[in-house]
Protein backbone atom coordinates (compact mmCIF):
# COMPACT_ATOMS: atom_id res chain seq x y z
CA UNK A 1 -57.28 -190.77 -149.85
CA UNK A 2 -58.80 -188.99 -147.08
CA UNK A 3 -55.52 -187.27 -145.53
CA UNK A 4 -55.15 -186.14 -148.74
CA UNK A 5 -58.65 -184.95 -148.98
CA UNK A 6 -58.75 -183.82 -145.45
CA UNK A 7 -55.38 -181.40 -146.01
CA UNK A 8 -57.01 -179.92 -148.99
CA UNK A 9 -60.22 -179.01 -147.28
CA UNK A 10 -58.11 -177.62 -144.41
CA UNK A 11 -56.09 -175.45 -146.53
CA UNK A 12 -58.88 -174.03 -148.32
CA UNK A 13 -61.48 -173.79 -145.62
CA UNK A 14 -58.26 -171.79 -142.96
CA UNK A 15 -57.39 -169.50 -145.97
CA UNK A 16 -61.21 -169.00 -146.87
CA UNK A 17 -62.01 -167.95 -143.38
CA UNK A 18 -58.65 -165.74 -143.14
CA UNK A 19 -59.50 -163.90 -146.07
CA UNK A 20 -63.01 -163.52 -144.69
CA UNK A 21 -62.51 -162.21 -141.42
CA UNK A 22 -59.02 -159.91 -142.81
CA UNK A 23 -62.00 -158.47 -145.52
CA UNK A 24 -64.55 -158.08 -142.34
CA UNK A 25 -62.12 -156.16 -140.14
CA UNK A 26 -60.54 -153.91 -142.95
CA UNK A 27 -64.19 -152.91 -143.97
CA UNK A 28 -65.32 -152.20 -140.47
CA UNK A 29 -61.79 -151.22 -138.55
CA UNK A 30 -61.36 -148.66 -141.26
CA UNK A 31 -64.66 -146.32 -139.62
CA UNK A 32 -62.72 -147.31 -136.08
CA UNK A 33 -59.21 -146.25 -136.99
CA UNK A 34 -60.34 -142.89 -138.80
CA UNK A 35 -61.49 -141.94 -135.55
CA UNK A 36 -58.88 -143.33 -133.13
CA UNK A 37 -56.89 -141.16 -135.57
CA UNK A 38 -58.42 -138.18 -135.73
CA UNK A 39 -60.25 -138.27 -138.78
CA UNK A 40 -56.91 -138.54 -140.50
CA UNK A 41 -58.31 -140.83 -143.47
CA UNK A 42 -54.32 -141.07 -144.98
CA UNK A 43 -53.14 -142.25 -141.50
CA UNK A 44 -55.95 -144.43 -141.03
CA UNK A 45 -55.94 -146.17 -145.03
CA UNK A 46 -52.44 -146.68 -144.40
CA UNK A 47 -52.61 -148.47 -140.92
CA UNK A 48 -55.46 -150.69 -141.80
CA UNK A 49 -53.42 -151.45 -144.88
CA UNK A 50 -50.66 -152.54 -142.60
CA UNK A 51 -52.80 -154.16 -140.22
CA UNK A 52 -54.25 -156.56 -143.26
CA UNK A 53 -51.08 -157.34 -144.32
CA UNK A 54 -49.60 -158.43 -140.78
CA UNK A 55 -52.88 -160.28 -140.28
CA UNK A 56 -52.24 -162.25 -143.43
CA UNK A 57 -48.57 -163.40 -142.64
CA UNK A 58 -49.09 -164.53 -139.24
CA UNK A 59 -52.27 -166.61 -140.12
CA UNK A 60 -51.16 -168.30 -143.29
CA UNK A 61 -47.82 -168.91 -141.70
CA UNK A 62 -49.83 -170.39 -138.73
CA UNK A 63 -52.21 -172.38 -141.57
CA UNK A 64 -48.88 -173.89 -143.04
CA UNK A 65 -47.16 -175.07 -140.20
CA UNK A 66 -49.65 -176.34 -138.70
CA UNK A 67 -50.35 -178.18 -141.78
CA UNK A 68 -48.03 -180.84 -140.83
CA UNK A 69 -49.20 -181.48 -136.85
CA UNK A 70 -51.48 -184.59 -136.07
CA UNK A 71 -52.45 -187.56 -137.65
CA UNK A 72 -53.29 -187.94 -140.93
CA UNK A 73 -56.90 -189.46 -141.18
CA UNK A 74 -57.86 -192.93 -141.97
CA UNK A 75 -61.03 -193.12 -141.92
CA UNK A 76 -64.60 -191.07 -142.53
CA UNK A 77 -64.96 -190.33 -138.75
CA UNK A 78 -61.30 -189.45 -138.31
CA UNK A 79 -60.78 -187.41 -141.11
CA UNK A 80 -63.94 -184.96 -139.65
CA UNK A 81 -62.28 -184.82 -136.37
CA UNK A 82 -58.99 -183.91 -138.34
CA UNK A 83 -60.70 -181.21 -139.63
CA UNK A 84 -62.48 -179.92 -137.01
CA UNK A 85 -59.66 -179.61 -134.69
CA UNK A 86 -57.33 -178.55 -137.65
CA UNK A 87 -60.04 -175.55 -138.65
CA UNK A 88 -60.86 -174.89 -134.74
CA UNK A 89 -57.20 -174.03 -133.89
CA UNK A 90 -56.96 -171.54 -136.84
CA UNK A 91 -60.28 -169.92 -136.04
CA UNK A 92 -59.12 -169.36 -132.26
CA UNK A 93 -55.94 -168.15 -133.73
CA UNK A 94 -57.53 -165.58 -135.64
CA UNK A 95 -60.17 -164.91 -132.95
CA UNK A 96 -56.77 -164.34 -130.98
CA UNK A 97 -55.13 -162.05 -133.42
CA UNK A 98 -58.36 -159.80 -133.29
CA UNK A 99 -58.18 -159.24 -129.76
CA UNK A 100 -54.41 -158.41 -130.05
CA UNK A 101 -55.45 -156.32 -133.05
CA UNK A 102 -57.77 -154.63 -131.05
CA UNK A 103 -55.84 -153.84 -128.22
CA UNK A 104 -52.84 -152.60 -130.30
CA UNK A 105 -54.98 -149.95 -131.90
CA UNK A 106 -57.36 -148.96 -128.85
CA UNK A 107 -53.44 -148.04 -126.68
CA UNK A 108 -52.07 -146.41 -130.19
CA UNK A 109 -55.29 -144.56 -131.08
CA UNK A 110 -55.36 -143.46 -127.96
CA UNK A 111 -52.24 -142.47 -128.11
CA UNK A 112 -52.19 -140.56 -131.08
CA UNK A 113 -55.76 -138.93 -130.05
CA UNK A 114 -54.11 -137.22 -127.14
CA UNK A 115 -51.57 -135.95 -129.46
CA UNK A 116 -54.17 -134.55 -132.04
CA UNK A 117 -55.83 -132.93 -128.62
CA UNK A 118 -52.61 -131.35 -128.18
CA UNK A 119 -51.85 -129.89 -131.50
CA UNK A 120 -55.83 -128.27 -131.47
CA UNK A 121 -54.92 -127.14 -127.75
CA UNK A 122 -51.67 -125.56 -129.02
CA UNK A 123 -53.23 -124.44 -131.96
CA UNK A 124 -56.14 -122.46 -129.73
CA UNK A 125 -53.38 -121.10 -127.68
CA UNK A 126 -51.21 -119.53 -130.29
CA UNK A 127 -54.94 -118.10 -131.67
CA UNK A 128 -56.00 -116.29 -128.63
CA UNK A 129 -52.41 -114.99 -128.20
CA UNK A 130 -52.52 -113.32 -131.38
């Protein structure tokens, strides 16, 4: 009864809090990437779109298979230790995937800042030759 119990709460408490935090950092990378991209709100719509949907696949996958590691619980006691482990290791996983998130789009925003630099610098030098 309580691995049972204990599986269910797992799988709805790790999807709960993915959905949450992929909802949080859409809502509030979206102001971040716009910028990183140079106010390009198509580019930016489109690569927190992408973003959300790579977030999704790696943490569910990681909620299902790790569905099946440790013991099931027995007991009261155990089957709170089940899930706290079991609901620790996906919230460090996500914590993880925000960092990596973060990173990605800080070097690519970068990136493709310098190039929007370029086009204006371009696009000034063309004007004053004219």
């Amino acid at each position: 009864m309580y691995a049972l119990t204990s599986y269910c709460a797992y799988l709805l408490i790790s999807i709960a809090l993915t959905v949450w935090v992929a909802r949080t950092l859409s809502r509030n990378g979206y102001v971040f990437l716009t910028e990183c991209f140079g106010h390009d709100q198509l580019l930016a719509a489109s690569t927190n779109h992408l973003l959300v949907v790579g977030f999704y696949l790696i943490n569910l996958g990681w909620i299902l298979l790790t569905l099946r590691f440790g013991t099931p619980p027995e007991t009261a006691l155990q089957a709170v230790q089940f899930l706290s482990s079991k609901v620790g290791i996906v919230v460090v996983a996500l914590g993880l995937m925000h960092f990596f998130n973060m990173n990605a789009i800080a070097k690519f925003g970068r990136k493709v800042g310098e190039w929007f630099r370029e086009e204006r610098w371009a696009a000034r030098a063309a004007g004053a030759e004219a």
